[in-house]
PDB file of N, CA and C in Angstrom:
ATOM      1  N   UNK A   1      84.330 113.740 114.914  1.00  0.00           N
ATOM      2  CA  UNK A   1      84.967 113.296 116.150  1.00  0.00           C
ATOM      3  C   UNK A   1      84.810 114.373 117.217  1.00  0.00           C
ATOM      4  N   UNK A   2      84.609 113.919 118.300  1.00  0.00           N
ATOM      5  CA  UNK A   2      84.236 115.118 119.727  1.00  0.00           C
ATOM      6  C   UNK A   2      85.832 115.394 119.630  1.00  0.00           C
ATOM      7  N   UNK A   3      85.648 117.076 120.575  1.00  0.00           N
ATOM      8  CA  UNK A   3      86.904 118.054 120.684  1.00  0.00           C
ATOM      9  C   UNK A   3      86.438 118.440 121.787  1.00  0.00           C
ATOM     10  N   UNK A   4      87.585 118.540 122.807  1.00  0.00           N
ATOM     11  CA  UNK A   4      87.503 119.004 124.046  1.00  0.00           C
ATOM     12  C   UNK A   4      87.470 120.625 123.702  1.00  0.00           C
ATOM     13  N   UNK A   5      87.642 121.389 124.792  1.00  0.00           N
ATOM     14  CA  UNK A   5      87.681 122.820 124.948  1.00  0.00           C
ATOM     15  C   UNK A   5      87.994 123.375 124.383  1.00  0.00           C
ATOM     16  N   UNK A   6      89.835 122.816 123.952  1.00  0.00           N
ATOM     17  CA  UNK A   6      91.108 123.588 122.996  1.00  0.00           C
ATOM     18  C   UNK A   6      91.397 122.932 121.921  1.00  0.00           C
ATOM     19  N   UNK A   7      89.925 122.418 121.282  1.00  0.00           N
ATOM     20  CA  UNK A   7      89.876 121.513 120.288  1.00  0.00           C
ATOM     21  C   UNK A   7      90.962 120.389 119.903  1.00  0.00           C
ATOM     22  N   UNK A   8      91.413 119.586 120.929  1.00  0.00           N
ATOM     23  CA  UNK A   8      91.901 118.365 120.658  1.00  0.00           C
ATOM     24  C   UNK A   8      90.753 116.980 120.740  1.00  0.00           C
ATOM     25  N   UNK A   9      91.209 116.024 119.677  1.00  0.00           N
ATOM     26  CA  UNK A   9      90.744 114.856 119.549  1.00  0.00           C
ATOM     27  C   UNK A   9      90.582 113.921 120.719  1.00  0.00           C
ATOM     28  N   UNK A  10      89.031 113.955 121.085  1.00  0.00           N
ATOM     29  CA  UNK A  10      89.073 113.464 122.185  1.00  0.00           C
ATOM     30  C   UNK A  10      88.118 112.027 121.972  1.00  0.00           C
ATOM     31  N   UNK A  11      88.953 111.061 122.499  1.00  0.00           N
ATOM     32  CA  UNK A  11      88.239 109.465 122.532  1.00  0.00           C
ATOM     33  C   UNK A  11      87.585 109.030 123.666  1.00  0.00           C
ATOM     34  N   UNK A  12      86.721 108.612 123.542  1.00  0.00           N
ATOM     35  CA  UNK A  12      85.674 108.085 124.780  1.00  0.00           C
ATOM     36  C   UNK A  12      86.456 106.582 125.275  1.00  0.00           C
ATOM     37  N   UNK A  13      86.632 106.619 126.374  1.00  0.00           N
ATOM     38  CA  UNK A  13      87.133 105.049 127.493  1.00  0.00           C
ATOM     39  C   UNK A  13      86.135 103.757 127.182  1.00  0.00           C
ATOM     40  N   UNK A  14      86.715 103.035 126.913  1.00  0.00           N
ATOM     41  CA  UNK A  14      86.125 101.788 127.044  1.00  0.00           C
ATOM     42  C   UNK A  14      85.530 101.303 128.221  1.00  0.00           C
ATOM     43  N   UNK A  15      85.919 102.181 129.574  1.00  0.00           N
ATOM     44  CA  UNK A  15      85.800 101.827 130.701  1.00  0.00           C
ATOM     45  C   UNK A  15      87.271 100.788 131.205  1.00  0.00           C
ATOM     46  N   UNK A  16      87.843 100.436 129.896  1.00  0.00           N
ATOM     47  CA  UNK A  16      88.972  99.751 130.783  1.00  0.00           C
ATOM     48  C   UNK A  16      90.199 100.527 130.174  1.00  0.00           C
ATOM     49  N   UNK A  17      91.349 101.484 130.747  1.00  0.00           N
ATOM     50  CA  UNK A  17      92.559 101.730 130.455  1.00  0.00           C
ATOM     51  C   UNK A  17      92.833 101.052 129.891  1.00  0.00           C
ATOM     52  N   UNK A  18      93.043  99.417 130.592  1.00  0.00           N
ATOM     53  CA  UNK A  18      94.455  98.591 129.801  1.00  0.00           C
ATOM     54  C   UNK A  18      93.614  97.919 128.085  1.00  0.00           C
ATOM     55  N   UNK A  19      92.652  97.790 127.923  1.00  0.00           N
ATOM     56  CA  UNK A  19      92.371  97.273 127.012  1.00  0.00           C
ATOM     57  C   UNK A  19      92.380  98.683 125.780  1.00  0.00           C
ATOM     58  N   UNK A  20      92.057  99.775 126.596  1.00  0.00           N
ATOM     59  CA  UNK A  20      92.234 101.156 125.521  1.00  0.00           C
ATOM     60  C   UNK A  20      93.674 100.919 124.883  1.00  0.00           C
ATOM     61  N   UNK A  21      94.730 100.890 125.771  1.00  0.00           N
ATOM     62  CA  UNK A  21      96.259 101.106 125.467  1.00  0.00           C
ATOM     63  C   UNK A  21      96.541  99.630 124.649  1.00  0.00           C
ATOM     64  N   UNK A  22      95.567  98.680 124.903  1.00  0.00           N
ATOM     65  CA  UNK A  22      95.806  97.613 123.412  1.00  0.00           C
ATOM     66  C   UNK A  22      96.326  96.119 124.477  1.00  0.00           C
ATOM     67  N   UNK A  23      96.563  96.500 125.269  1.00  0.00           N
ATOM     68  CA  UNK A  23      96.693  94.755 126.521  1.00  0.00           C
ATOM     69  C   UNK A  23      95.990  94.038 125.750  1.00  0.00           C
ATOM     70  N   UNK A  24      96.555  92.371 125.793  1.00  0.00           N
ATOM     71  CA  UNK A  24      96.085  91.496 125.989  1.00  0.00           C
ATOM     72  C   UNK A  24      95.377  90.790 127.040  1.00  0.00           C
ATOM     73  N   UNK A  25      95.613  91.019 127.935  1.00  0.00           N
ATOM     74  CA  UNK A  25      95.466  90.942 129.161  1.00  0.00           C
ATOM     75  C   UNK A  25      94.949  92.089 130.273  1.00  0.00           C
ATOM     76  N   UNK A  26      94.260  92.999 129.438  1.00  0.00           N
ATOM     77  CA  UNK A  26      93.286  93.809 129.487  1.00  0.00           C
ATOM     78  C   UNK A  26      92.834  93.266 131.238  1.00  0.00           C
ATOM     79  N   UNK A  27      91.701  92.586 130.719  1.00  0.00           N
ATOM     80  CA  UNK A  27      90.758  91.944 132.428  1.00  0.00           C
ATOM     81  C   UNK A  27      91.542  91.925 133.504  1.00  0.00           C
ATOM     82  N   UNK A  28      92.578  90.876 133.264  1.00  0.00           N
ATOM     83  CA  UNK A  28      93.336  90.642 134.351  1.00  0.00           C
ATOM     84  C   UNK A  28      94.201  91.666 134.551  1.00  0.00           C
ATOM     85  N   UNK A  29      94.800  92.547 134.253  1.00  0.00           N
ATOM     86  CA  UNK A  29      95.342  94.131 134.453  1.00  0.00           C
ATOM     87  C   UNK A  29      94.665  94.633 135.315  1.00  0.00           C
ATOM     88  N   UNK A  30      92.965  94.834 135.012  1.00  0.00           N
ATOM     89  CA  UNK A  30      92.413  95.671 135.696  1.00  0.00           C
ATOM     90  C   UNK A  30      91.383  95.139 137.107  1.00  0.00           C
ATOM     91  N   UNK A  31      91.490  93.542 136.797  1.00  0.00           N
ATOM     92  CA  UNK A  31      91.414  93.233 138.202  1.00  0.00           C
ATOM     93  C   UNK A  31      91.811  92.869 139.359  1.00  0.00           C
ATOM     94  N   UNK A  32      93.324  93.250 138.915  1.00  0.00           N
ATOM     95  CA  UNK A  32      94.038  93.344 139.857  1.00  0.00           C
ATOM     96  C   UNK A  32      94.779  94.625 140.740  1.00  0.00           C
ATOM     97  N   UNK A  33      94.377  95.938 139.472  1.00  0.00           N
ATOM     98  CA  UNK A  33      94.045  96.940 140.314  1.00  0.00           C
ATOM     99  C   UNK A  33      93.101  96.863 140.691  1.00  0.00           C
ATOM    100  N   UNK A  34      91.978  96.064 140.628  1.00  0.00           N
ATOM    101  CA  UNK A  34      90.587  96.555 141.552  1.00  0.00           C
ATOM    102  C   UNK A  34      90.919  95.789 142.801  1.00  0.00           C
ATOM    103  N   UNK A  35      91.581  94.605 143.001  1.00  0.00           N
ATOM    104  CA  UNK A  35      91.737  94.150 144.354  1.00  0.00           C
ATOM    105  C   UNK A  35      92.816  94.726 144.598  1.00  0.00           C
ATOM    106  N   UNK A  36      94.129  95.155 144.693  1.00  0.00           N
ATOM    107  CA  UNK A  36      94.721  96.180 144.898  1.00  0.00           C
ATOM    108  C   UNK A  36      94.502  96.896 145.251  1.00  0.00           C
ATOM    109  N   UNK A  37      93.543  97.821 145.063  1.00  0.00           N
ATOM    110  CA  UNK A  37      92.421  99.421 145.587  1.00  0.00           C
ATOM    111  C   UNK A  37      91.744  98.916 146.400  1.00  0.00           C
ATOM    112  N   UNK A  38      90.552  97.578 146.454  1.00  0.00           N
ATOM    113  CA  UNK A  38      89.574  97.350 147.087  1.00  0.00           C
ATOM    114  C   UNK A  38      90.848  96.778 148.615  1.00  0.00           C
ATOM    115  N   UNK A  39      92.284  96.282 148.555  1.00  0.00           N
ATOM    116  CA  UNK A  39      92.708  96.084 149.565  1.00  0.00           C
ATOM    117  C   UNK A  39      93.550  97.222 150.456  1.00  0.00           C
ATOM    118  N   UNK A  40      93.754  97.632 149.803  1.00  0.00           N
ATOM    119  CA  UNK A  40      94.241  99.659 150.080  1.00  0.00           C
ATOM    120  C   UNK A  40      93.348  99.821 151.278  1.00  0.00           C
ATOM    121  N   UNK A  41      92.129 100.155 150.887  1.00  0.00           N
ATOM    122  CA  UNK A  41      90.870 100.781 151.348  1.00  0.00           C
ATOM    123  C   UNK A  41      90.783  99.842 152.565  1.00  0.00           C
ATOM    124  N   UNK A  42      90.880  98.686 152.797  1.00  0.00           N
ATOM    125  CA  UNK A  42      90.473  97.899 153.931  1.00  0.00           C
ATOM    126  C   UNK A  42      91.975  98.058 154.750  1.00  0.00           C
ATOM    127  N   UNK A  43      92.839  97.965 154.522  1.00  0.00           N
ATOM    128  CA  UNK A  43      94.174  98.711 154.980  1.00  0.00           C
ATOM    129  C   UNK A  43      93.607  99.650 155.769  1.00  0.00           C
ATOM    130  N   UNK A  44      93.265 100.721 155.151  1.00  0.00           N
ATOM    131  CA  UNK A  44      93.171 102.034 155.373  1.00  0.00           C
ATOM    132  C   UNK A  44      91.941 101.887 156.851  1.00  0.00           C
ATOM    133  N   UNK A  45      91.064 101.674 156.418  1.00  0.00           N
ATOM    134  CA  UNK A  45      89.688 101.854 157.136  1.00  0.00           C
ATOM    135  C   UNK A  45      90.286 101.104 159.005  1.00  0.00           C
ATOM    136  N   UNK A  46      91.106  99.989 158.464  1.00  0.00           N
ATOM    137  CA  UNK A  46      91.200  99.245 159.987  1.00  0.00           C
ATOM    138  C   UNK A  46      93.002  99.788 160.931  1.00  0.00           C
ATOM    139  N   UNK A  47      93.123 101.074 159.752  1.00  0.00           N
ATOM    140  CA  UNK A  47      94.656 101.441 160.370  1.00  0.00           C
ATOM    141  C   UNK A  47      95.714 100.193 160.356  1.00  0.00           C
ATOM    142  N   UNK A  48      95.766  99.506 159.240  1.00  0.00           N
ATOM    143  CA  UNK A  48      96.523  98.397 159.718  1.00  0.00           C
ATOM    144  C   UNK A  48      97.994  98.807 159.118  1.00  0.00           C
ATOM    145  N   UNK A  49      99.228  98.586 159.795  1.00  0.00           N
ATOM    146  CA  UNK A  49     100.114  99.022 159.381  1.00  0.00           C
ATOM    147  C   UNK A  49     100.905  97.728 158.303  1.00  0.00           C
ATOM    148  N   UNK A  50     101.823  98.759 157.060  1.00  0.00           N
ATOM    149  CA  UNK A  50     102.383  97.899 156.483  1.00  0.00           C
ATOM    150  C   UNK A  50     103.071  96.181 156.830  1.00  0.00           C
ATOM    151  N   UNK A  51     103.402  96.578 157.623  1.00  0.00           N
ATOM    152  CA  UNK A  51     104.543  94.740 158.391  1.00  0.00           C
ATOM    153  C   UNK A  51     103.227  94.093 158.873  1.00  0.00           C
ATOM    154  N   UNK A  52     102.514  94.463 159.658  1.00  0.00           N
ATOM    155  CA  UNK A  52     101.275  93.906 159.880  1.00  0.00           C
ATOM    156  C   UNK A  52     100.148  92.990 158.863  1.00  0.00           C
ATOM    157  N   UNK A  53      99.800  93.827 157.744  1.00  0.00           N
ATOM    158  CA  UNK A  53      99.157  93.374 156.603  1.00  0.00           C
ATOM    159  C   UNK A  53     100.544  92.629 156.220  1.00  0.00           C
ATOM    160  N   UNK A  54     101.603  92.975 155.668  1.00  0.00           N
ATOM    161  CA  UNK A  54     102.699  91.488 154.601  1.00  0.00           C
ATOM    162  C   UNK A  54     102.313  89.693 155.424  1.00  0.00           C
ATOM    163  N   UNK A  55     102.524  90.328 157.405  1.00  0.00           N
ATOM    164  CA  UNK A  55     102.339  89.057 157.824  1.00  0.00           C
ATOM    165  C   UNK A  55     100.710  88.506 157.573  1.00  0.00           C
ATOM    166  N   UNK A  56      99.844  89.171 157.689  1.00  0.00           N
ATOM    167  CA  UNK A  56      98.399  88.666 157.043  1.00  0.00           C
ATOM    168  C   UNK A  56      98.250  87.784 155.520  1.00  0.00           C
ATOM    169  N   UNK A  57      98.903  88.851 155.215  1.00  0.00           N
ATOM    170  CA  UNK A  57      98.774  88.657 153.361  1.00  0.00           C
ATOM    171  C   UNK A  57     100.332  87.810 152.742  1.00  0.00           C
ATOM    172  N   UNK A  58     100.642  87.310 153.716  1.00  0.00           N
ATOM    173  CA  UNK A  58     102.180  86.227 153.220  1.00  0.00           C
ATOM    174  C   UNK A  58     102.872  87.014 152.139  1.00  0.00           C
ATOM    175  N   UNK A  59     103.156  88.532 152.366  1.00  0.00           N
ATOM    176  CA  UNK A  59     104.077  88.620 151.579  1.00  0.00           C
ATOM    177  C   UNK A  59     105.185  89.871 152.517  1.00  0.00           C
ATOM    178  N   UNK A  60     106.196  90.393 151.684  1.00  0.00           N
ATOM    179  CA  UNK A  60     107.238  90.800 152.794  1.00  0.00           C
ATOM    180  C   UNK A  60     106.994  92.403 152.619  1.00  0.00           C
ATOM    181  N   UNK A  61     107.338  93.294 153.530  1.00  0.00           N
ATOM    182  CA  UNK A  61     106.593  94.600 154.052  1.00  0.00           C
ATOM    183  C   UNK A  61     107.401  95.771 152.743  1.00  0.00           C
ATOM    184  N   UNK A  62     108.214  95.349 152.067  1.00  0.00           N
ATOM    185  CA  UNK A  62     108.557  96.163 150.584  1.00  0.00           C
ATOM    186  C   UNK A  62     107.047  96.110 149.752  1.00  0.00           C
ATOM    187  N   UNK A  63     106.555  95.066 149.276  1.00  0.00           N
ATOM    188  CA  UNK A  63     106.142  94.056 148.484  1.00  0.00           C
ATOM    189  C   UNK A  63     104.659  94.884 149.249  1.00  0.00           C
ATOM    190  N   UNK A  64     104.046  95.230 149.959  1.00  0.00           N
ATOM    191  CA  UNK A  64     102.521  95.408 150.435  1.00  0.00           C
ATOM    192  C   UNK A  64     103.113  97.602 150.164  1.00  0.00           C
ATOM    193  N   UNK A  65     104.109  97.730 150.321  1.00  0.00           N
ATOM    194  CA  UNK A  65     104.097  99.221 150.083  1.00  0.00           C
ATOM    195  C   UNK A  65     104.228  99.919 148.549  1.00  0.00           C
ATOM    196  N   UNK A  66     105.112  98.638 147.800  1.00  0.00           N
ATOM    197  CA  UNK A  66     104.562  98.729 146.291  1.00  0.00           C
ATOM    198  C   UNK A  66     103.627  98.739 146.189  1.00  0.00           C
ATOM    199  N   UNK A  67     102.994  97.747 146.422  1.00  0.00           N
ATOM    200  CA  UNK A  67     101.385  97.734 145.730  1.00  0.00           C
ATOM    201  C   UNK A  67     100.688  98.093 146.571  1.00  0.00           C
ATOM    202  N   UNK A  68     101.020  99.217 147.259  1.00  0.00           N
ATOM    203  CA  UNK A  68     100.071 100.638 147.810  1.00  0.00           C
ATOM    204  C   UNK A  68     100.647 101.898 146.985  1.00  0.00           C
ATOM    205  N   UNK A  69     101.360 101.856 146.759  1.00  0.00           N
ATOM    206  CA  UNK A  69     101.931 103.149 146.260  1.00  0.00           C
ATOM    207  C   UNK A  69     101.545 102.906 144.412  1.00  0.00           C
ATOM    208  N   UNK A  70     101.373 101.347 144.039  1.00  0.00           N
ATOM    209  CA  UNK A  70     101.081 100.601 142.357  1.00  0.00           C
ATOM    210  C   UNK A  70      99.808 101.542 142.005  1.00  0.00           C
ATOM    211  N   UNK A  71      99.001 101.104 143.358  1.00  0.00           N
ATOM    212  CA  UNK A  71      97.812 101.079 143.258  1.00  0.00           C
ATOM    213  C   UNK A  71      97.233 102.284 143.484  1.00  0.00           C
ATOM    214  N   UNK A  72      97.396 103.059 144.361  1.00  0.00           N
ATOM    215  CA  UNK A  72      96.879 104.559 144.090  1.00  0.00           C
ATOM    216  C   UNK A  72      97.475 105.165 142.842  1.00  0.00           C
ATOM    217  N   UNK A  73      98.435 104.903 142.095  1.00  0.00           N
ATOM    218  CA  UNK A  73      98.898 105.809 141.442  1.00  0.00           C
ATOM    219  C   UNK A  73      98.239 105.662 140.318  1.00  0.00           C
ATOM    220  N   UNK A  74      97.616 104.437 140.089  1.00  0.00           N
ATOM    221  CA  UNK A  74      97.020 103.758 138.817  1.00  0.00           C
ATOM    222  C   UNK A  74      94.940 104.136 138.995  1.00  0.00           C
ATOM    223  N   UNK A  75      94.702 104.956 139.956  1.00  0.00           N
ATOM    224  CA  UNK A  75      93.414 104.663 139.861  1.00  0.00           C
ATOM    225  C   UNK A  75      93.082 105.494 141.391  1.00  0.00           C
ATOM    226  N   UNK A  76      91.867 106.182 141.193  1.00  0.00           N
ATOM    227  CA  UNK A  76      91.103 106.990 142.178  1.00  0.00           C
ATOM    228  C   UNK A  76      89.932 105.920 142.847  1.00  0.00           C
ATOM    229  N   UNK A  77      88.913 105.454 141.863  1.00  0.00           N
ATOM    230  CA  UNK A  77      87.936 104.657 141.435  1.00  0.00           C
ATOM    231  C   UNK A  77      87.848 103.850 140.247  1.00  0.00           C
ATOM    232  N   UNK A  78      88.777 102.805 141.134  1.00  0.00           N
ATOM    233  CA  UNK A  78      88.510 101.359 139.698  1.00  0.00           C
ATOM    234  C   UNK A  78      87.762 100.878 139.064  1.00  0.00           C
ATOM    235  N   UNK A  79      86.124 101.757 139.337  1.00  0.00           N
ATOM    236  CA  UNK A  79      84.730 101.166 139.043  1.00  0.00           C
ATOM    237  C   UNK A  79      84.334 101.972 138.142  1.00  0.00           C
ATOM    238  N   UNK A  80      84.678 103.335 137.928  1.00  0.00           N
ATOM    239  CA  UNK A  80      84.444 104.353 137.072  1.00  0.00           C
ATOM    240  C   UNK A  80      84.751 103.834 135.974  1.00  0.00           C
ATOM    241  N   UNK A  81      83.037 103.806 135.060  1.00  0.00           N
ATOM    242  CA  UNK A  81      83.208 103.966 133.970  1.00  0.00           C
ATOM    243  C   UNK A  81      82.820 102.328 133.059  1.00  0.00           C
ATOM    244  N   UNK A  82      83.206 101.864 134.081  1.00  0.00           N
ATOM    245  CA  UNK A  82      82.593 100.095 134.200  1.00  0.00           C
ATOM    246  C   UNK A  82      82.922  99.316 135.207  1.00  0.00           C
TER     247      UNK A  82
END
């Protein structure tokens, strides 16, 4: 088995977190951080502010800052790796 630096047991990624940690629902976990991230980023790029995007995206301005705050915390690059 590979050993990192300080010789701990180190496992290679499936490319998907949630299916590593044993999800059923693996796919749909992780494609919904990828639209999550992929909607972050378009947020980001057009400066659009929170209350702004909820009224775009029909949902209420708590609810678009969770899942900005869900979604960075869960992932740098949702594509890494697969």
């Amino acid at each position: 088995m590979p050993k990192n630096e300080v010789g701990q047991i180190v496992t290679a990624s499936s490319g998907n977190i949630f299916a590593d940690l044993g999800f059923a629902d693996a796919e749909e976990r992780k494609t919904k951080v990828r639209l999550a991230y992929s909607t972050n980023k378009i947020l980001e790029r057009r400066r659009i502010p929170q209350a702004e995007a909820a009224r775009h995206l029909g949902i209420n301005q708590p609810t678009v800052g969770c899942r900005l705050r869900c979604a960075d915390s869960l992932t740098e690059n949702p594509t890494e790796g697969g």
